[in-house]
Protein backbone atom coordinates (compact mmCIF):
# COMPACT_ATOMS: atom_id res chain seq x y z
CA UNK A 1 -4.47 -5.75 22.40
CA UNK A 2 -6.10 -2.78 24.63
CA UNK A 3 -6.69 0.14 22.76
CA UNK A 4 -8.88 1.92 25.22
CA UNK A 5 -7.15 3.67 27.42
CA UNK A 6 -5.60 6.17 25.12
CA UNK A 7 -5.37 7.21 21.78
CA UNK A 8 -2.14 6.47 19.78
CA UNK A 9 -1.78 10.04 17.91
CA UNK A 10 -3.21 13.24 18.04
CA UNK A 11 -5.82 13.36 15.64
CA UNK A 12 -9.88 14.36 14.73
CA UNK A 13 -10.40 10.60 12.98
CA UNK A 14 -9.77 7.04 15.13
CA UNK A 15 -6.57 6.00 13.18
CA UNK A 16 -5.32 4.08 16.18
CA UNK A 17 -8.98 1.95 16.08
CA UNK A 18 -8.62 1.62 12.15
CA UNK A 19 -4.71 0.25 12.73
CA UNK A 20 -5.45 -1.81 15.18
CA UNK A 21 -8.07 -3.57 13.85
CA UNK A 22 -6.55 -4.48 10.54
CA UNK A 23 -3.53 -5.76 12.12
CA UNK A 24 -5.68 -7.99 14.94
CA UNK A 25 -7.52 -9.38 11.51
CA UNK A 26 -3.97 -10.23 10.37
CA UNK A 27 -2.82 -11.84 13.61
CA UNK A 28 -5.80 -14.18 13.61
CA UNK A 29 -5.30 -15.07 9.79
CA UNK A 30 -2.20 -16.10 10.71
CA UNK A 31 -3.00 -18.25 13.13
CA UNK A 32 -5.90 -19.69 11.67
CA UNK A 33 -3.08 -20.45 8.42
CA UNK A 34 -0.72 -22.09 11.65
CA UNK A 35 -3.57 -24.43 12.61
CA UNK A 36 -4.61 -25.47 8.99
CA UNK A 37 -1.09 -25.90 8.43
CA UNK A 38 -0.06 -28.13 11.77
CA UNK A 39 2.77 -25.74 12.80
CA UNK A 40 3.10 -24.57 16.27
CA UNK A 41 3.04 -21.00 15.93
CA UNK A 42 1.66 -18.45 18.12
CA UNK A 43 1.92 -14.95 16.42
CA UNK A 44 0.95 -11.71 18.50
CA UNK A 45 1.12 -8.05 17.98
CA UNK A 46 1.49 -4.61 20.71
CA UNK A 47 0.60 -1.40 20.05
CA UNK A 48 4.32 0.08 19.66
CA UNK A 49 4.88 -2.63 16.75
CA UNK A 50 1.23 -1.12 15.28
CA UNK A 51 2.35 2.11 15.71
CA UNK A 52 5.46 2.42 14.42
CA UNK A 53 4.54 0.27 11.19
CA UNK A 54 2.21 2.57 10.29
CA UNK A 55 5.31 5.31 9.90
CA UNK A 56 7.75 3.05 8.73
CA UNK A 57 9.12 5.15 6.20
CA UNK A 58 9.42 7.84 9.06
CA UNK A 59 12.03 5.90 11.02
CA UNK A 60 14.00 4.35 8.62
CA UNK A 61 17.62 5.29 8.75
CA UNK A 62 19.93 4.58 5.84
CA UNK A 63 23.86 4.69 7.53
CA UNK A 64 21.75 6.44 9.97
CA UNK A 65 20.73 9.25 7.98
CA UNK A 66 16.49 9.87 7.54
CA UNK A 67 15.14 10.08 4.43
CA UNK A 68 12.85 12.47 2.61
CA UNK A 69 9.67 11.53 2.59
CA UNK A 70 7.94 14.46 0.03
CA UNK A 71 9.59 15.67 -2.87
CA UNK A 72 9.04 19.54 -3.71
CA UNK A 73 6.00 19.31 -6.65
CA UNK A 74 3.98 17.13 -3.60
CA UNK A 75 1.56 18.63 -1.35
CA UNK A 76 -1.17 21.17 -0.86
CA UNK A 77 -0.97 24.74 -3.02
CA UNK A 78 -3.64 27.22 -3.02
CA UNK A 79 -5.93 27.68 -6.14
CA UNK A 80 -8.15 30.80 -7.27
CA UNK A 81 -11.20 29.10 -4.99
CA UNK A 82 -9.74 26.90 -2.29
CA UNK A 83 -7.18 24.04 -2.54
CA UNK A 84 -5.42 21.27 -4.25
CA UNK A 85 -3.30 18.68 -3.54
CA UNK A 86 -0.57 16.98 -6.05
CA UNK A 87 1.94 14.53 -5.91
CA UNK A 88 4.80 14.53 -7.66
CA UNK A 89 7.19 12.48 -6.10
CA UNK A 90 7.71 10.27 -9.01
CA UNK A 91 9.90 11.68 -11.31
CA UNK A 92 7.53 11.24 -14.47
CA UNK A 93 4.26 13.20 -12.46
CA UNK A 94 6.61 15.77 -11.14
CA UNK A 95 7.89 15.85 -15.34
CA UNK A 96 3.92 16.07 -15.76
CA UNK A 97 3.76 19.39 -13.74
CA UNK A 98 6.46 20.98 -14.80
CA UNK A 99 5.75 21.17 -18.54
CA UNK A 100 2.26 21.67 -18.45
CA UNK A 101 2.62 24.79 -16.50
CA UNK A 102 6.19 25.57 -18.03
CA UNK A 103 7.18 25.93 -14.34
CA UNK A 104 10.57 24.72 -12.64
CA UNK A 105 10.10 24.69 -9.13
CA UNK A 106 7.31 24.93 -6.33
CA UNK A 107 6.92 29.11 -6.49
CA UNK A 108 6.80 28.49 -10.11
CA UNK A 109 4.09 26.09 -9.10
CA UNK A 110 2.63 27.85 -6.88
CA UNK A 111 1.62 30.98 -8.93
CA UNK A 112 0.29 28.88 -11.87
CA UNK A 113 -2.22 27.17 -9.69
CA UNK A 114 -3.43 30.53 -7.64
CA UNK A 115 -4.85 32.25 -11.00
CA UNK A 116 -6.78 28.65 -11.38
CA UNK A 117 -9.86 26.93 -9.95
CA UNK A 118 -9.25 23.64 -7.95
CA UNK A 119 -11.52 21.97 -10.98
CA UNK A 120 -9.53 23.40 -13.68
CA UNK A 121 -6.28 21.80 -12.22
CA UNK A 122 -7.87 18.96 -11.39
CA UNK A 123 -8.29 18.19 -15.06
CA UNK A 124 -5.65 19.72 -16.45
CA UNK A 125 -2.89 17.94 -14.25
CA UNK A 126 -5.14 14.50 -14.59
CA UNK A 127 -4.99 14.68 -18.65
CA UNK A 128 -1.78 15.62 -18.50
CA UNK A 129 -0.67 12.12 -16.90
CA UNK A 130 0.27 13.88 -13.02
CA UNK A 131 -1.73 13.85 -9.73
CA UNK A 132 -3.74 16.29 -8.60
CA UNK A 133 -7.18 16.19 -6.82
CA UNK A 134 -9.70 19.10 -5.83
CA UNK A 135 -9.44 19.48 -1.61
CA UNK A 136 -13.04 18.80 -0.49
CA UNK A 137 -15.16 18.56 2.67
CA UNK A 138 -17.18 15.48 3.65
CA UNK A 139 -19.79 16.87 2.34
CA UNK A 140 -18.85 17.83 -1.11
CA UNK A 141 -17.00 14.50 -1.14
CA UNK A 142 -20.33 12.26 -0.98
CA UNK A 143 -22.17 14.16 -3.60
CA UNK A 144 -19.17 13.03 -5.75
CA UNK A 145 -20.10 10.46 -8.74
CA UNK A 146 -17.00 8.52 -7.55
CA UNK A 147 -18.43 8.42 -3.46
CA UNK A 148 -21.71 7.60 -5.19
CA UNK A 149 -21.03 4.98 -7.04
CA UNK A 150 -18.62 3.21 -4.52
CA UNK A 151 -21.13 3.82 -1.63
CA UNK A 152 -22.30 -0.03 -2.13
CA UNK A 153 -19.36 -1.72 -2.41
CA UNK A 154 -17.15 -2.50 1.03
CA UNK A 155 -13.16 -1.73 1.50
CA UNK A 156 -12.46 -5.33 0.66
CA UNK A 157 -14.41 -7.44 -2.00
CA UNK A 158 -13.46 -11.06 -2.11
CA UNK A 159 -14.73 -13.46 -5.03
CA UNK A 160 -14.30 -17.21 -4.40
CA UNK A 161 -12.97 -19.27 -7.45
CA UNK A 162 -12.93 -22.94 -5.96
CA UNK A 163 -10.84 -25.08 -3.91
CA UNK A 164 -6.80 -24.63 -4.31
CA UNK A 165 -4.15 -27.56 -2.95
CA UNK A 166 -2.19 -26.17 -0.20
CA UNK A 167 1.61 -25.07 -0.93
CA UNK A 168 4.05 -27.82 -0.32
CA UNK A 169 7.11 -26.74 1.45
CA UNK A 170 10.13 -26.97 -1.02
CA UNK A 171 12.41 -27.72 2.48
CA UNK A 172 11.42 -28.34 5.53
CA UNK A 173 10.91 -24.70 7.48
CA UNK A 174 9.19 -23.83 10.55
CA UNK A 175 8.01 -20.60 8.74
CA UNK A 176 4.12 -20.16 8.27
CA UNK A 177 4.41 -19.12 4.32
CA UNK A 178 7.06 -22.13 3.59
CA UNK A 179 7.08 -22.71 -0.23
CA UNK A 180 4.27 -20.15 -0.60
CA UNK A 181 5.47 -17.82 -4.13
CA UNK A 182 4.23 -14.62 -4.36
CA UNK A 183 4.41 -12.45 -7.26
CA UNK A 184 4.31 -8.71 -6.77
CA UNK A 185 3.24 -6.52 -9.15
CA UNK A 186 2.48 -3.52 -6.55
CA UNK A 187 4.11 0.01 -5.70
CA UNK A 188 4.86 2.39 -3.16
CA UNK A 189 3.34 1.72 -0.11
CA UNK A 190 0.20 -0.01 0.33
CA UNK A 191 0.64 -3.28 -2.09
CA UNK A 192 4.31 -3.68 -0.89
CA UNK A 193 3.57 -3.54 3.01
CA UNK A 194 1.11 -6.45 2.15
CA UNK A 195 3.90 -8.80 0.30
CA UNK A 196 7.02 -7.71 2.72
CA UNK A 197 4.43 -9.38 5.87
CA UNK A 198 4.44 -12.29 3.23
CA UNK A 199 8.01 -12.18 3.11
CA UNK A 200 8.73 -11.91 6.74
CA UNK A 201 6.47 -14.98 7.66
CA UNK A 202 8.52 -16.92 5.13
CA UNK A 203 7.00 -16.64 1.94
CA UNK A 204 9.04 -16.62 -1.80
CA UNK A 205 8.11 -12.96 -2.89
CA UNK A 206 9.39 -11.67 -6.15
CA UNK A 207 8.72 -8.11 -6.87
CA UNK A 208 9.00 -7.05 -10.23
CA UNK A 209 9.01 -3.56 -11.66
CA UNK A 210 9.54 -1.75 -15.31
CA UNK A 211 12.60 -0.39 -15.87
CA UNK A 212 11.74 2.44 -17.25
CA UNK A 213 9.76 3.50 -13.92
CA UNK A 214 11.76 2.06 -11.20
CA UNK A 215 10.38 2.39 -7.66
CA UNK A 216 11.73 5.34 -4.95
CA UNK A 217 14.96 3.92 -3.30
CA UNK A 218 13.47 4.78 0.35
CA UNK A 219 10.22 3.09 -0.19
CA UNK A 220 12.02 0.30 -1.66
CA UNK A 221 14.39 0.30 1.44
CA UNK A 222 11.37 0.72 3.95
CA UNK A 223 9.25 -2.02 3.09
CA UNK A 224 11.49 -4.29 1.31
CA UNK A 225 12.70 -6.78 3.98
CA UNK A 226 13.44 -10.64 2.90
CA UNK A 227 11.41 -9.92 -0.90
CA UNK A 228 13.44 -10.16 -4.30
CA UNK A 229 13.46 -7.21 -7.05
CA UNK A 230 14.58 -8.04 -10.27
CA UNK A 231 12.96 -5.88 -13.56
CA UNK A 232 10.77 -7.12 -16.50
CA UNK A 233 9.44 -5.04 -19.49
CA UNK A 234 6.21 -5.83 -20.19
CA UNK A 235 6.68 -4.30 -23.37
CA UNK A 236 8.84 -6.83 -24.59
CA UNK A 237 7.61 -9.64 -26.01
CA UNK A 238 10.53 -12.44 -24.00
CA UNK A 239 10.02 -10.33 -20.89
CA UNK A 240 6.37 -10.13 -21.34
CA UNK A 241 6.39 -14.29 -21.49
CA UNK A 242 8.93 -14.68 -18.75
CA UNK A 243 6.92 -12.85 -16.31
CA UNK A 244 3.58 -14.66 -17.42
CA UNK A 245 5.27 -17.90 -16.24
CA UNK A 246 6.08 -16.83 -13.45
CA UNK A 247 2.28 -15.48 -12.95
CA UNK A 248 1.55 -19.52 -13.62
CA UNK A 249 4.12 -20.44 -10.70
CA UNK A 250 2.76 -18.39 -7.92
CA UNK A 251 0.48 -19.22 -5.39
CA UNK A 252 -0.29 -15.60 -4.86
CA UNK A 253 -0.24 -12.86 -7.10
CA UNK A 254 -0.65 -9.31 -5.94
CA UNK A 255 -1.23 -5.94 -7.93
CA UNK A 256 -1.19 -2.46 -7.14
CA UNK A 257 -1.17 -0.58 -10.76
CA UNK A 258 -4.10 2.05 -11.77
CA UNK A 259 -6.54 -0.59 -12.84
CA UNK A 260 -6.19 -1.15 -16.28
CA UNK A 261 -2.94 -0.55 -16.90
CA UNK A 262 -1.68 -3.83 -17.37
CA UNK A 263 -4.74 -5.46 -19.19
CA UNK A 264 -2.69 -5.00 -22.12
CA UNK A 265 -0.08 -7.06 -21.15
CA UNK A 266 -1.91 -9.59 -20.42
CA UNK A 267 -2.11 -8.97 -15.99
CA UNK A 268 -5.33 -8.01 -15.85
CA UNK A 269 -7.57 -9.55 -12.97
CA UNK A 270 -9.71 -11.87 -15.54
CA UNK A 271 -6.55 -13.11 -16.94
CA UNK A 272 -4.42 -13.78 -13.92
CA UNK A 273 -7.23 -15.47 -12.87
CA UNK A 274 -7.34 -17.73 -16.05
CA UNK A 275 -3.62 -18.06 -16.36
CA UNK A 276 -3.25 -19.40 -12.41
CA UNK A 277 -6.56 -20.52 -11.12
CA UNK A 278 -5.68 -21.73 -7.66
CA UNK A 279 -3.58 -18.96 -7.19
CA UNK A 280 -4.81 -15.97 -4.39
CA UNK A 281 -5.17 -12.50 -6.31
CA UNK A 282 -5.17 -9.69 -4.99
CA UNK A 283 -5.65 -6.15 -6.68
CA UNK A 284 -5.30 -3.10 -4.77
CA UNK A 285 -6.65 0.32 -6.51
CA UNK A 286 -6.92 4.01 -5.21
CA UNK A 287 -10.29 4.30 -6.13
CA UNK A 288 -11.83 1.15 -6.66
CA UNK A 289 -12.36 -0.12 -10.28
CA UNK A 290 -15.72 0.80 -10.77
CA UNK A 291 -17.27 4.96 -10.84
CA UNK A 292 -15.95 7.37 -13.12
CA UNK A 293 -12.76 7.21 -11.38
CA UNK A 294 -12.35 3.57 -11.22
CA UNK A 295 -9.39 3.50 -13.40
CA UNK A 296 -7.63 7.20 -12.79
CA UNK A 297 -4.18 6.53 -10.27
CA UNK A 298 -4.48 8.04 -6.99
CA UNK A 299 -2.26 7.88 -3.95
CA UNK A 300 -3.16 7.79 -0.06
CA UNK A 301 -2.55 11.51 0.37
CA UNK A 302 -4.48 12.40 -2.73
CA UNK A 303 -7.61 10.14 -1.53
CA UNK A 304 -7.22 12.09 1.56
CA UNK A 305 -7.57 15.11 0.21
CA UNK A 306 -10.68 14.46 -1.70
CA UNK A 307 -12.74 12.10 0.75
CA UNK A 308 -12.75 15.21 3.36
CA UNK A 309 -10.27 13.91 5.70
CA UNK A 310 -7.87 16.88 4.79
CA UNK A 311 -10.36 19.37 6.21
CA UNK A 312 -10.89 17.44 9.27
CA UNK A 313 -7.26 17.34 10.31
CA UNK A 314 -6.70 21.01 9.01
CA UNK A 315 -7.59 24.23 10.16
CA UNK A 316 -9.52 27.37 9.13
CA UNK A 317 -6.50 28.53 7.54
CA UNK A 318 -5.34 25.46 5.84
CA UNK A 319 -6.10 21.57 4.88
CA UNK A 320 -3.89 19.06 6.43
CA UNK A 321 -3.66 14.99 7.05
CA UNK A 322 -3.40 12.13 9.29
CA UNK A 323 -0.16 12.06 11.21
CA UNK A 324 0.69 8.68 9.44
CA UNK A 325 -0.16 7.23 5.96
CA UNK A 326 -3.26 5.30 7.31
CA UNK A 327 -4.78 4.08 4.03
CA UNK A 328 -1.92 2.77 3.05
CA UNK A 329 -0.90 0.98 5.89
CA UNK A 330 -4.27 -0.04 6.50
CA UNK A 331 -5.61 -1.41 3.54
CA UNK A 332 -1.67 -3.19 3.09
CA UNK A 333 -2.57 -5.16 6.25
CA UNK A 334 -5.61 -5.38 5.34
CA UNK A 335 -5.06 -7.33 2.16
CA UNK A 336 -2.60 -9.39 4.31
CA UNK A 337 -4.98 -10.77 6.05
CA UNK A 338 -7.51 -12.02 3.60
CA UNK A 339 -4.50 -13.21 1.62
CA UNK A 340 -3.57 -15.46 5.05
CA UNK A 341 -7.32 -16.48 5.02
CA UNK A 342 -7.31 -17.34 1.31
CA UNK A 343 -4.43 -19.99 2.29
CA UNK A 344 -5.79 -20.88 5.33
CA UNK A 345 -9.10 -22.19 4.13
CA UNK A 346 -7.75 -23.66 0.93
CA UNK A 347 -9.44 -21.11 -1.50
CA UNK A 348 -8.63 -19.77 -4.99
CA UNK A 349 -10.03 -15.54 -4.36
CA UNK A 350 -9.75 -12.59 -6.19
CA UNK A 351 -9.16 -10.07 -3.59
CA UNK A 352 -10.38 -6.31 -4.36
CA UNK A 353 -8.95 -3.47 -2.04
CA UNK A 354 -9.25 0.49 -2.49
CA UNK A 355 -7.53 3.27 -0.26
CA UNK A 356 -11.28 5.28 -0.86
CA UNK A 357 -12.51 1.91 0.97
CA UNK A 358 -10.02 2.75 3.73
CA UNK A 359 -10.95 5.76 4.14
CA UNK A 360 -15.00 5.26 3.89
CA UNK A 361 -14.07 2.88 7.05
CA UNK A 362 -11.71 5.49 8.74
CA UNK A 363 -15.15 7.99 8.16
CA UNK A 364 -17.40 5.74 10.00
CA UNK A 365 -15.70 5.06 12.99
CA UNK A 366 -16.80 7.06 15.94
CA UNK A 367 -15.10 10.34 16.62
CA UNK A 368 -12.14 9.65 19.74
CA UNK A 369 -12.66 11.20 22.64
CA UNK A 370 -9.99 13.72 23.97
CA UNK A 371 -6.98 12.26 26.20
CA UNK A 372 -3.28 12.01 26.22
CA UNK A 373 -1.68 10.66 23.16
CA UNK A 374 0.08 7.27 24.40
CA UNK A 375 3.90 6.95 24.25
CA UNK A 376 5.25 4.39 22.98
CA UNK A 377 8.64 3.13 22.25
CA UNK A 378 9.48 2.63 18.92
CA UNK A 379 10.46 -1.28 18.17
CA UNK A 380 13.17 -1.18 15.31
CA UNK A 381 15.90 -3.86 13.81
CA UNK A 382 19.14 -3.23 12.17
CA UNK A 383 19.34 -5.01 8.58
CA UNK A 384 21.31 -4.93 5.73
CA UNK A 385 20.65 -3.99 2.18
CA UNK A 386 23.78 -4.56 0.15
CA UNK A 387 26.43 -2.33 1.52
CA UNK A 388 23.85 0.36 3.27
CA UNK A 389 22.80 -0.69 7.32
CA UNK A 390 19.00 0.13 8.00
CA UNK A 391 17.78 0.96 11.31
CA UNK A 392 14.00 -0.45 9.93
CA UNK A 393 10.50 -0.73 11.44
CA UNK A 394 9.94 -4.60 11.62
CA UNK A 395 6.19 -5.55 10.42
CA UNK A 396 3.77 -5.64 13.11
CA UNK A 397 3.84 -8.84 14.22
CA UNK A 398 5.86 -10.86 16.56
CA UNK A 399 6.02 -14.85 15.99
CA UNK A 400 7.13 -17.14 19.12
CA UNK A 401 6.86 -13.55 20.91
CA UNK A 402 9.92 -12.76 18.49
CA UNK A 403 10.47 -9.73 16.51
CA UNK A 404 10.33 -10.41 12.43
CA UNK A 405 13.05 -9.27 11.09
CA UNK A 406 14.92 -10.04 7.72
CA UNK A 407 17.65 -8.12 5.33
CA UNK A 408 16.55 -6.01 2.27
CA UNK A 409 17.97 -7.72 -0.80
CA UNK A 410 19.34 -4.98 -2.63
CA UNK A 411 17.10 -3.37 -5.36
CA UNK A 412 16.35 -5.19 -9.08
CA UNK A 413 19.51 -7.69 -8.14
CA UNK A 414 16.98 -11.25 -8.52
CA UNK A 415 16.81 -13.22 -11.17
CA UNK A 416 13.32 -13.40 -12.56
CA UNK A 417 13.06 -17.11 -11.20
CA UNK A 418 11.55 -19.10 -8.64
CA UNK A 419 13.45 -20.06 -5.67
CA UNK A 420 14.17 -24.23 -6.33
């Protein structure tokens, strides 16, 4: 795939280079996986499919309407010495905001935080249970504890647990990921783009959520294709044991929660680990799991904001960010791939990916040099999801020189069961 000849958006930092080279590494997992598993199967990508993946939730039409991608609370507001950037689309972090500062919309917002300093929001909003980081340069960003600390550890971390059998096929299916379960435990963007390119190539993927915090409709809709929902509390004792068998079942099991948050339960990486050793894990963080931030919840604009990338897309008058959710998309794919290598050599790994690792490698890549920004077309499928017709972004990779393309079971509709 050529990505000389001209850049893919209009931006300070390589995103096109970062893109496409997580999505080559997933191409050639895959067909490394099609020759250990004697299937004829010739997967490829193209820059549109790269492209418009990494905007997926830009393009998707529900009964051809777009969807909001930022709710009001998100976004960058102006403190007493500079910036800060919050993120409240989840109902219970916007909830966070809004009675801390006794506020009920964004100018109610907004003045709170301008008689503040970015580091006294920072820790108010963060103790409060919402989302909120400091803006900083590049600069101010490495003399951080967290950039310290993480400065020797890479954007993927893989730890080799022995040998695992390869997955049987339950029925004979020319699909690459035939009888392969995955369980996902994941949210929002990153962890879900990962196990809907395990769906599309065939694999069982059950996504399970808490009730009490279901996911965004539109981010279900956008990266859903071909995976299950159904809902488990973790709380619960029966629910709690249902969901550890199926932990047992899987050959993969991914997770995307603020690390920590389900040791309780029982999901933590050790345990999983213990509870399904030939089974391919793979925990994605915000920050990484080590630092002083290694357990505090982040999301890819927030890790934007504080890693300096905000000032390098902004301007003099204001912060801004990539033109597509990079670390996200990126470090999804990215876990893809070393999930499809897992399988492909016949190894048992914990997999360990951050969106700070993302961007640390979006940092070091050379500067672009100026140019047009390439047109492309944008590739897209019409799919179902219950009664609603998506106009989708299929995932990035064709198979047979065929688009992947599958329906989006409708949300928390699965039983919590294997497929026979």
């Amino acid at each position: 795939m050529d990505t000389s000849s001209a850049r893919w958006w209009a931006c300070p930092l390589d995103v096109g280079t970062l893109a496409a080279d997580v999505v080559e590494r997933v191409r050639a997992a895959a067909a490394a996986l099609s020759r250990a598993r004697n299937l004829d199967l010739r997967p490829a990508t193209s820059p549109a499919l790269v492209v418009a993946s990494f905007a997926a939730l830009e393009h998707l039409r529900v009964d051809g309407d777009a969807v909001e991608s930022w709710a009001e609370l998100s976004g960058f507001a102006r403190t007493a010495d500079g910036w800060v950037r919050l993120h409240g689309n989840h109902p219970h972090h916007a909830a966070a905001l809004q009675k801390l500062y006794g506020i009920r919309d964004r100018a109610g917002l907004e003045r709170a935080l301008a008689a503040r300093t970015g580091s006294q929001v920072e820790q108010e909003v963060t103790a409060a249970g919402g989302i909120a980081v400091r803006v900083l340069d590049r600069a101010q960003w490495q003399e951080h504890p967290q950039a310290r600390d993480r400065a020797r550890h890479g954007w993927v971390e893989v730890e080799d647990r022995g040998a695992r059998e390869p997955p049987t096929p339950i029925r004979p299916r020319p699909e690459l990921l035939a009888g392969v379960r995955v369980l996902d435990l994941t949210r929002v963007i990153a962890g879900p783009t990962c196990s809907q390119l395990l769906s599309c190539l065939g694999a069982d993927v059950l996504r399970v959520d808490p009730p009490h915090r279901p996911e965004i409709r539109e981010q279900h809709l956008s990266t859903g294709m071909g995976k299950r929902s159904t809902l488990l509390d973790l709380r619960d004792a029966v629910q709690r044991e249902r969901a550890l068998s199926l932990a047992a079942g899987a050959d993969v099991i991914l997770t995307g929660y603020r690390p920590g948050a389900l040791d309780r339960h029982g999901f933590g990486t050790e345990d999983l680990a213990a509870l399904a050793p030939r089974a391919v894990i793979g925990a994605l963080s915000a920050w990484g799991e080590a630092g002083p931030w290694g357990r505090r919840a982040g999301f890819d604009s927030i890790v934007q904001a504080a890693t300096g990338i905000a000032v390098a897309c902004g301007t003099s008058e204001r912060p801004g960010a990539l033109p597509v959710q990079a670390l996200d998309h990126a470090t999804g794919h990215l876990l893809a791939a070393a999930v499809l290598e897992a399988l492909a050599e016949g190894r048992a790994r914990t997999i360990r990916v951050s969106l700070l690792g993302a961007a640390e490698a979006l940092h070091s890549l050379p500067r672009p040099l100026g140019g047009d920004v390439a047109e492309h077309p944008v590739p897209t499928v019409r799919v179902r999801s219950g009664a609603r017709e998506l106009i989708a972004v299929p995932p990035p990779l064709l198979i047979d020189g065929r688009t992947i393309e599958r329906d989006v079971p409708e949300y928390a509709a699965a039983a919590p069961v294997w497929r026979d």
